[in-house]
C-alpha atoms as a PDB file:
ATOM      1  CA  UNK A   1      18.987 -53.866  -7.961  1.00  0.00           C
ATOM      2  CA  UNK A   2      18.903 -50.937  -5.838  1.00  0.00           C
ATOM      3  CA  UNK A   3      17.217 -47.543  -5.947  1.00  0.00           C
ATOM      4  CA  UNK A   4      20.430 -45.845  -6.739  1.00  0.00           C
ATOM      5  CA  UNK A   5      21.096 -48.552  -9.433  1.00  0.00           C
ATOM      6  CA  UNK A   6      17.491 -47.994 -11.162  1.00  0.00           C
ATOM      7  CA  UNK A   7      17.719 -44.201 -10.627  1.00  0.00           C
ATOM      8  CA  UNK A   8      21.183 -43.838 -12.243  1.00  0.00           C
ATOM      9  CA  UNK A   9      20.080 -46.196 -15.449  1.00  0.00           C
ATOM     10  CA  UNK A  10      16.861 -43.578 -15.343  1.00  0.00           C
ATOM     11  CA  UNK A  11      19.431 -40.476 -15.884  1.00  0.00           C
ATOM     12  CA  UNK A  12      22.650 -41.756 -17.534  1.00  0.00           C
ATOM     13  CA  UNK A  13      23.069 -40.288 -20.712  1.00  0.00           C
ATOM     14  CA  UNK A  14      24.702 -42.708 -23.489  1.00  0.00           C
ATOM     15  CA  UNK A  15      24.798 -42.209 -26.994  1.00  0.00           C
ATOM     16  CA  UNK A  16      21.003 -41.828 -27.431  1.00  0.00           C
ATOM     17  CA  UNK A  17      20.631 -39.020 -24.497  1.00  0.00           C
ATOM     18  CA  UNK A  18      18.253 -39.174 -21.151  1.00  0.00           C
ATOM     19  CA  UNK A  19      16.293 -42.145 -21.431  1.00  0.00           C
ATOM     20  CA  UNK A  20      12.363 -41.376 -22.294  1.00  0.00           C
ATOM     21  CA  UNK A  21       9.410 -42.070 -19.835  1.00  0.00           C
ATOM     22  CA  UNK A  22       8.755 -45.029 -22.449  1.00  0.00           C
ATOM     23  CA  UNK A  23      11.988 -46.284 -22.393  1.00  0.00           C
ATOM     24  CA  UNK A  24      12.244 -45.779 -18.936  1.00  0.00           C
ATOM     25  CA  UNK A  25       9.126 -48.115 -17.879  1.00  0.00           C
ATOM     26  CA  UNK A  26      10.128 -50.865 -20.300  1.00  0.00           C
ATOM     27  CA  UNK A  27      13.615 -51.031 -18.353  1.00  0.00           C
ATOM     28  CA  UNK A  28      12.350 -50.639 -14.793  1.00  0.00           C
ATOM     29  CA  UNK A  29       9.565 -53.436 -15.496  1.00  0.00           C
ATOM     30  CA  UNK A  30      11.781 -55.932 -16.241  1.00  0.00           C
ATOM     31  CA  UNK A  31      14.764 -55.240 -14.202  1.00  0.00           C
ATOM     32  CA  UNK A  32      12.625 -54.694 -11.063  1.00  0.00           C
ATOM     33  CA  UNK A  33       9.120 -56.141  -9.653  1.00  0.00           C
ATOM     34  CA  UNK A  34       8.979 -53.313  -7.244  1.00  0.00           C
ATOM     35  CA  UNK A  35       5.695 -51.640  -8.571  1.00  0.00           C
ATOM     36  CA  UNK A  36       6.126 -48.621  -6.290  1.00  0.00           C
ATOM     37  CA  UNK A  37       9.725 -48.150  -7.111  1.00  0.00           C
ATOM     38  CA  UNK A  38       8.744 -47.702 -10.762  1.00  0.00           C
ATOM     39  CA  UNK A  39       6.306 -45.980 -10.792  1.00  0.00           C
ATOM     40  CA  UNK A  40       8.429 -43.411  -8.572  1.00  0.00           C
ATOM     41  CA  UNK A  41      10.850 -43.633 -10.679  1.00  0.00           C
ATOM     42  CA  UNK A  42       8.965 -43.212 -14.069  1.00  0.00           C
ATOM     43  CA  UNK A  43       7.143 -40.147 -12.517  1.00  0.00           C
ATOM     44  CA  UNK A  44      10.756 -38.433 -11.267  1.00  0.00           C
ATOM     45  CA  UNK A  45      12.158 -38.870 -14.792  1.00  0.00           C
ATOM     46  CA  UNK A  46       9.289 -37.408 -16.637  1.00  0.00           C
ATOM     47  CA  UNK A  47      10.056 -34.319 -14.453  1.00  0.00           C
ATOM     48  CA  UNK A  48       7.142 -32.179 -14.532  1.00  0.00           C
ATOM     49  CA  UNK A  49       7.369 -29.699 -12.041  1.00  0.00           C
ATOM     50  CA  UNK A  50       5.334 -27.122 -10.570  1.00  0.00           C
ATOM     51  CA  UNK A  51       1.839 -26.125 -10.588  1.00  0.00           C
ATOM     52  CA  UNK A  52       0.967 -27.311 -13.544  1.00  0.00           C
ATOM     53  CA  UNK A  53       2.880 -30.616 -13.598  1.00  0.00           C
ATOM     54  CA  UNK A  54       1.200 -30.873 -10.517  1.00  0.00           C
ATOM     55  CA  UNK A  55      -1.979 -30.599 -12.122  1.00  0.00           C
ATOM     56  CA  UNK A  56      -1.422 -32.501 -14.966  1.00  0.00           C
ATOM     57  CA  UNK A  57      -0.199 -35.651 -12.828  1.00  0.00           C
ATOM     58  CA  UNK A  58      -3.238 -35.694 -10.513  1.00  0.00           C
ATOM     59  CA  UNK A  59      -5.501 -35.449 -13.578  1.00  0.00           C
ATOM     60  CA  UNK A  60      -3.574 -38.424 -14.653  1.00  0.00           C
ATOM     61  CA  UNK A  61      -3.613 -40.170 -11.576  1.00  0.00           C
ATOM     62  CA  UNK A  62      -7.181 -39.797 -11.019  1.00  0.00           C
ATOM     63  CA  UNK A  63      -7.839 -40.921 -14.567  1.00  0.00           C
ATOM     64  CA  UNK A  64      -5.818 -43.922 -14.534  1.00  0.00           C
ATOM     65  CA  UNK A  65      -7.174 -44.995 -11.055  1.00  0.00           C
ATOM     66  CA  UNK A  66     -10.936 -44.519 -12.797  1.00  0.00           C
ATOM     67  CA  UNK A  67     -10.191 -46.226 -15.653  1.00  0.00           C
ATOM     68  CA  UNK A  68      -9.049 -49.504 -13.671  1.00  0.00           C
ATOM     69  CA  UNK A  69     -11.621 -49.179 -11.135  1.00  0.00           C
ATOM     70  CA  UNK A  70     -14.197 -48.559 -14.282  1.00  0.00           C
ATOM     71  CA  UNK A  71     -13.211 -51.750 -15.810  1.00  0.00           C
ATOM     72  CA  UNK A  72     -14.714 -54.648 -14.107  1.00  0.00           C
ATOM     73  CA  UNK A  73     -17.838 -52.926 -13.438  1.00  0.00           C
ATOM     74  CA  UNK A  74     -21.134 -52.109 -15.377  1.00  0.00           C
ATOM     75  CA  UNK A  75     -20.033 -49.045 -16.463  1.00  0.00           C
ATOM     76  CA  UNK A  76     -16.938 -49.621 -18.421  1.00  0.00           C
ATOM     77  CA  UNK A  77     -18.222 -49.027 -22.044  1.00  0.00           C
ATOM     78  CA  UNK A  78     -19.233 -45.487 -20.880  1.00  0.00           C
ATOM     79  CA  UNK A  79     -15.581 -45.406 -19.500  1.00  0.00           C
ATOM     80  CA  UNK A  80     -14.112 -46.482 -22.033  1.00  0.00           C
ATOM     81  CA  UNK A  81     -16.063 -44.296 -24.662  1.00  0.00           C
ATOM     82  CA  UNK A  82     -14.938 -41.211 -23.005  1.00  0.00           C
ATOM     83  CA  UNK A  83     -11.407 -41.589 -23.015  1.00  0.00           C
ATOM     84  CA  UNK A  84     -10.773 -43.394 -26.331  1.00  0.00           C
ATOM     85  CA  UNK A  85     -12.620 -39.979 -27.405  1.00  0.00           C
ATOM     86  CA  UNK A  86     -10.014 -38.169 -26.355  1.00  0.00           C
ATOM     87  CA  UNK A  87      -7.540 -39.843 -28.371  1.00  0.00           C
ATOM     88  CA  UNK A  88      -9.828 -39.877 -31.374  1.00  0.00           C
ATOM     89  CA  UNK A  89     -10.329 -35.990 -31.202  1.00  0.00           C
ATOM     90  CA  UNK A  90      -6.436 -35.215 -29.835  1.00  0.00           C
ATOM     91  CA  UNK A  91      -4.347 -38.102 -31.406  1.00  0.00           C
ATOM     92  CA  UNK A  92      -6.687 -39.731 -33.769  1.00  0.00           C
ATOM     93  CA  UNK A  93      -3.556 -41.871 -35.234  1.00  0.00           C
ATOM     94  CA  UNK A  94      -3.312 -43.649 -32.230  1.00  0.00           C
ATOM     95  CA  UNK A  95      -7.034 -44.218 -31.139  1.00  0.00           C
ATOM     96  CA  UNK A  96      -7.620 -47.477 -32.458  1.00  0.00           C
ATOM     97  CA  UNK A  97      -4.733 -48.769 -30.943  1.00  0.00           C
ATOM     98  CA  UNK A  98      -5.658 -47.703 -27.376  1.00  0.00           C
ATOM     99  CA  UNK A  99      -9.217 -49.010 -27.757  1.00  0.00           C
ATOM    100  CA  UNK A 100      -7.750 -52.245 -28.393  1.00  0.00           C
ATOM    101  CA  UNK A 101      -4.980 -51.770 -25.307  1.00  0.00           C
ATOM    102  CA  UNK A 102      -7.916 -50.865 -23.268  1.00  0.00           C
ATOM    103  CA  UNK A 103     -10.033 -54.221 -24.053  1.00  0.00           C
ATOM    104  CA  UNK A 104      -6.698 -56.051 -23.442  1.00  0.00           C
ATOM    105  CA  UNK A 105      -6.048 -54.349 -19.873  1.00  0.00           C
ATOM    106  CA  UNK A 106      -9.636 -55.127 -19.191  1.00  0.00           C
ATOM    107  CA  UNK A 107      -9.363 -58.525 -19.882  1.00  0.00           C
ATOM    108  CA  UNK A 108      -6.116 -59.088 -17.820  1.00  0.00           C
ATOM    109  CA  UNK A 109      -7.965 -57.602 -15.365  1.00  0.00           C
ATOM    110  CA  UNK A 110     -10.691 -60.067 -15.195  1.00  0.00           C
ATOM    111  CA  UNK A 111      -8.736 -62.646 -15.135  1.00  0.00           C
ATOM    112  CA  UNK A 112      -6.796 -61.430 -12.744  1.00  0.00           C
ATOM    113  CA  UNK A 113      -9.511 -61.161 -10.632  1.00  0.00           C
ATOM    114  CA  UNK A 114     -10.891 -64.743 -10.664  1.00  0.00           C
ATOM    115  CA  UNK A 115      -7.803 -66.012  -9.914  1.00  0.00           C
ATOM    116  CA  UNK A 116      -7.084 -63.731  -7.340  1.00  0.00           C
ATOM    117  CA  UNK A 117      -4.178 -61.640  -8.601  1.00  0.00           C
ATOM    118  CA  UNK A 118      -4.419 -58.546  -7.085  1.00  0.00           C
ATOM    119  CA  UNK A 119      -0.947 -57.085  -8.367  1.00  0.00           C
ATOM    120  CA  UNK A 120      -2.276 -56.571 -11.625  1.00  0.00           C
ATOM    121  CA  UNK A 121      -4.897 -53.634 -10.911  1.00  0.00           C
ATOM    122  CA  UNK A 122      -1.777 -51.778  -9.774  1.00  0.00           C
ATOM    123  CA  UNK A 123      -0.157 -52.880 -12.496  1.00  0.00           C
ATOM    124  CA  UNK A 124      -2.657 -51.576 -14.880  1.00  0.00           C
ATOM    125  CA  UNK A 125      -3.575 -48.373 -12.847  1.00  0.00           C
ATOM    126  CA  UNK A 126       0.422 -47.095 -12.706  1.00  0.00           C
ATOM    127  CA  UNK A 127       0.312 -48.291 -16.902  1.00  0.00           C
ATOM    128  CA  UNK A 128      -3.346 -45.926 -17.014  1.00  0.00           C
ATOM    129  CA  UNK A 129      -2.156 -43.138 -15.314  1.00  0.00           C
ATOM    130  CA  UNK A 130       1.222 -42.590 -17.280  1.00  0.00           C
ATOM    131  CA  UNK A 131      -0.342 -43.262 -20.669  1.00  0.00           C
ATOM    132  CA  UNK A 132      -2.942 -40.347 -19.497  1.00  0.00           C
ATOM    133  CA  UNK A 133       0.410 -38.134 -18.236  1.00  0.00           C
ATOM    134  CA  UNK A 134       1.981 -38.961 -21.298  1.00  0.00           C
ATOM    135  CA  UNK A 135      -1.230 -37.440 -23.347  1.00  0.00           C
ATOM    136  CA  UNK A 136      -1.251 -34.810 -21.203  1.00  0.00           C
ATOM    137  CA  UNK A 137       1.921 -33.719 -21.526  1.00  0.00           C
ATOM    138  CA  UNK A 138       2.144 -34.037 -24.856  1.00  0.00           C
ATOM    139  CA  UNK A 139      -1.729 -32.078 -25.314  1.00  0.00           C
ATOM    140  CA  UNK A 140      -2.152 -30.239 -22.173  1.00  0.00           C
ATOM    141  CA  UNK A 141      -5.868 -28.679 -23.679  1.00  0.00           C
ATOM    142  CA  UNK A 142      -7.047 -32.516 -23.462  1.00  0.00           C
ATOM    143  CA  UNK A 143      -6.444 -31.730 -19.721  1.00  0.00           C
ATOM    144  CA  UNK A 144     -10.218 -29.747 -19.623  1.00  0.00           C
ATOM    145  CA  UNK A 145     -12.216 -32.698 -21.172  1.00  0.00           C
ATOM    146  CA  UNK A 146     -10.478 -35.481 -19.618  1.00  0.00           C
ATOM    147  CA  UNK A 147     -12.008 -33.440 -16.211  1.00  0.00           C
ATOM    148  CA  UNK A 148     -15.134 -33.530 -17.596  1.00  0.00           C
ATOM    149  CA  UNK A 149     -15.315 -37.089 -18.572  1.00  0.00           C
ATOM    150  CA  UNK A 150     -14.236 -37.944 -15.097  1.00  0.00           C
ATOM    151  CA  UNK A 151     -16.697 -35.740 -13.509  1.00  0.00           C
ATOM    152  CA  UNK A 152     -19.050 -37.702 -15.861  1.00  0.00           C
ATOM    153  CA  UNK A 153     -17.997 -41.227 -14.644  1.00  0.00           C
ATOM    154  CA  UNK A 154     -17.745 -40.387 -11.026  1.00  0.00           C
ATOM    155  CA  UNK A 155     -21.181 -41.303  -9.808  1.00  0.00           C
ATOM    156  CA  UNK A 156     -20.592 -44.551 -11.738  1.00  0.00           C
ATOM    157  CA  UNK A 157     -17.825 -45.464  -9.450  1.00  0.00           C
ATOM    158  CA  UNK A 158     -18.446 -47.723  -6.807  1.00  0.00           C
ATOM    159  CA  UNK A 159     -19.228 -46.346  -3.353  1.00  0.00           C
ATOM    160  CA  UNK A 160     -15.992 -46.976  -1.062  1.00  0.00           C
ATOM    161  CA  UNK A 161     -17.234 -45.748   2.267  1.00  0.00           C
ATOM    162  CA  UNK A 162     -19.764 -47.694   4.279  1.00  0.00           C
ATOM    163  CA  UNK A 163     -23.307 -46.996   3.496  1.00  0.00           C
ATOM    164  CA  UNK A 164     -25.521 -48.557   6.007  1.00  0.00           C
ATOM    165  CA  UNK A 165     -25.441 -48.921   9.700  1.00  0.00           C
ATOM    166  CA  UNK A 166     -24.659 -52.858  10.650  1.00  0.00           C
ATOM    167  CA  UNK A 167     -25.916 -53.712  13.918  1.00  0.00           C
ATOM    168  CA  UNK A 168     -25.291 -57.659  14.823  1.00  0.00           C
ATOM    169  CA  UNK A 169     -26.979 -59.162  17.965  1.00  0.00           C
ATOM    170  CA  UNK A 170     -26.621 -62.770  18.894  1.00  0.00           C
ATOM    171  CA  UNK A 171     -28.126 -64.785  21.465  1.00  0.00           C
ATOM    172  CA  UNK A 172     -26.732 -68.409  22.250  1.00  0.00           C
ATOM    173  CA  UNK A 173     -27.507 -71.004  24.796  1.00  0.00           C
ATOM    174  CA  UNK A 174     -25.766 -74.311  25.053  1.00  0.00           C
ATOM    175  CA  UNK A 175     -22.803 -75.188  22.841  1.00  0.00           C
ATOM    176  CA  UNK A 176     -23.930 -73.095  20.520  1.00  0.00           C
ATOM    177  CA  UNK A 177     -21.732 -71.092  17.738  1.00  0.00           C
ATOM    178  CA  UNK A 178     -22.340 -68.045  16.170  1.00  0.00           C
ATOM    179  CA  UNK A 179     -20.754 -66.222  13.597  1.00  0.00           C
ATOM    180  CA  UNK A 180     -21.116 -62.641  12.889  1.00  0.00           C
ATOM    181  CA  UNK A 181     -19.506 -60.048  10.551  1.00  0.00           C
ATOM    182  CA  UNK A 182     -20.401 -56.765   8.932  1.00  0.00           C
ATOM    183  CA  UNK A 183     -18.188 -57.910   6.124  1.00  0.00           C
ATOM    184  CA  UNK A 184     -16.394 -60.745   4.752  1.00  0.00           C
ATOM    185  CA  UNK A 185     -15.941 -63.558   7.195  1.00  0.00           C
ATOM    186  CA  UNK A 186     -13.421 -66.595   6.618  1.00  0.00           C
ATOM    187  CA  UNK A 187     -13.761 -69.596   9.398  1.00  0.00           C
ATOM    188  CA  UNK A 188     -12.000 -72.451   9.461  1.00  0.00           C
ATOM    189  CA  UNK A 189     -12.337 -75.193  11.992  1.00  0.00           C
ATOM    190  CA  UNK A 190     -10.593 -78.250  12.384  1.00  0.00           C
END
């Protein structure tokens, strides 16, 4: 399936109208495994343009990144907390039932993670962030305390520039072998 293909299934009208940003994931997920094509996609046929669209998807994006990045560390229940508040105070119907998708994206993501699937932190990110858009969208006054919240978890993230100096010195006589890195190091021998 092509670009062309996905984006013309995106925009067709049939007898139910446009498809909906819902609608829209569930078909590109299973008709494609091209994460960034979806996610392109999904974002082109919600359609919010200008300045505040603009404004409203970063404050997404940024939110769904956190949230993923939030969830295998220490500070998840804090994350979590703060943005099943929203829905409690904005969408209270639905709170409960994004606590629980939450816990379940946190556990994929876990196990993901000891078995050393890294697709699915995308996954869940692109699934974050469009949940937040939809939210968003749908209350833009959330958009003010979902900044806050973030501002809130920020220094909980975890640090993604260096933050020490690494100096390595070696010295080796003989047949010696040494192995240095600053990071992770994988040697194999035969």
């Amino acid at each position: 399936m092509t670009t062309t293909d996905l984006y013309e299934i995106a925009t067709s009208k049939g007898d139910h109208g446009t498809l909906n940003p819902v609608e829209l994931l569930m078909l590109i997920r299973h008709r494609s495994t091209d994460l960034a094509l979806w996610i392109g996609l999904l974002s082109a046929a919600v359609g919010m343009g200008g300045s505040h669209g603009t404004e409203i998807a970063d404050l997404a994006r940024t939110a769904g990144t956190t949230m993923v990045t939030l969830m295998a560390g220490q500070a998840w229940e804090a994350a979590r907390e703060g943005l099943v508040s929203l829905w409690r105070r904005f969408q209270p119907e639905r709170a409960e039932a994004v606590a629980g998708e939450l816990d379940a994206a946190r556990d994929d993501l876990l196990i993901a993670q000891r078995s050393g699937d890294t697709g699915v932190a995308a996954e869940l990110t692109a699934e974050w962030q469009a949940r937040v858009r939809r939210l968003l969208a749908t209350r833009p006054e959330v958009a003010e305390e979902l900044h806050r919240t973030l501002t809130e978890l920020t220094p909980q993230l975890p640090d993604q520039g260096p933050s020490v100096d690494i100096r390595l010195n070696a010295d080796v006589s003989g047949s010696s072998r040494v192995y240095q890195a600053g990071r992770d190091q994988h040697i194999t021998e035969r």
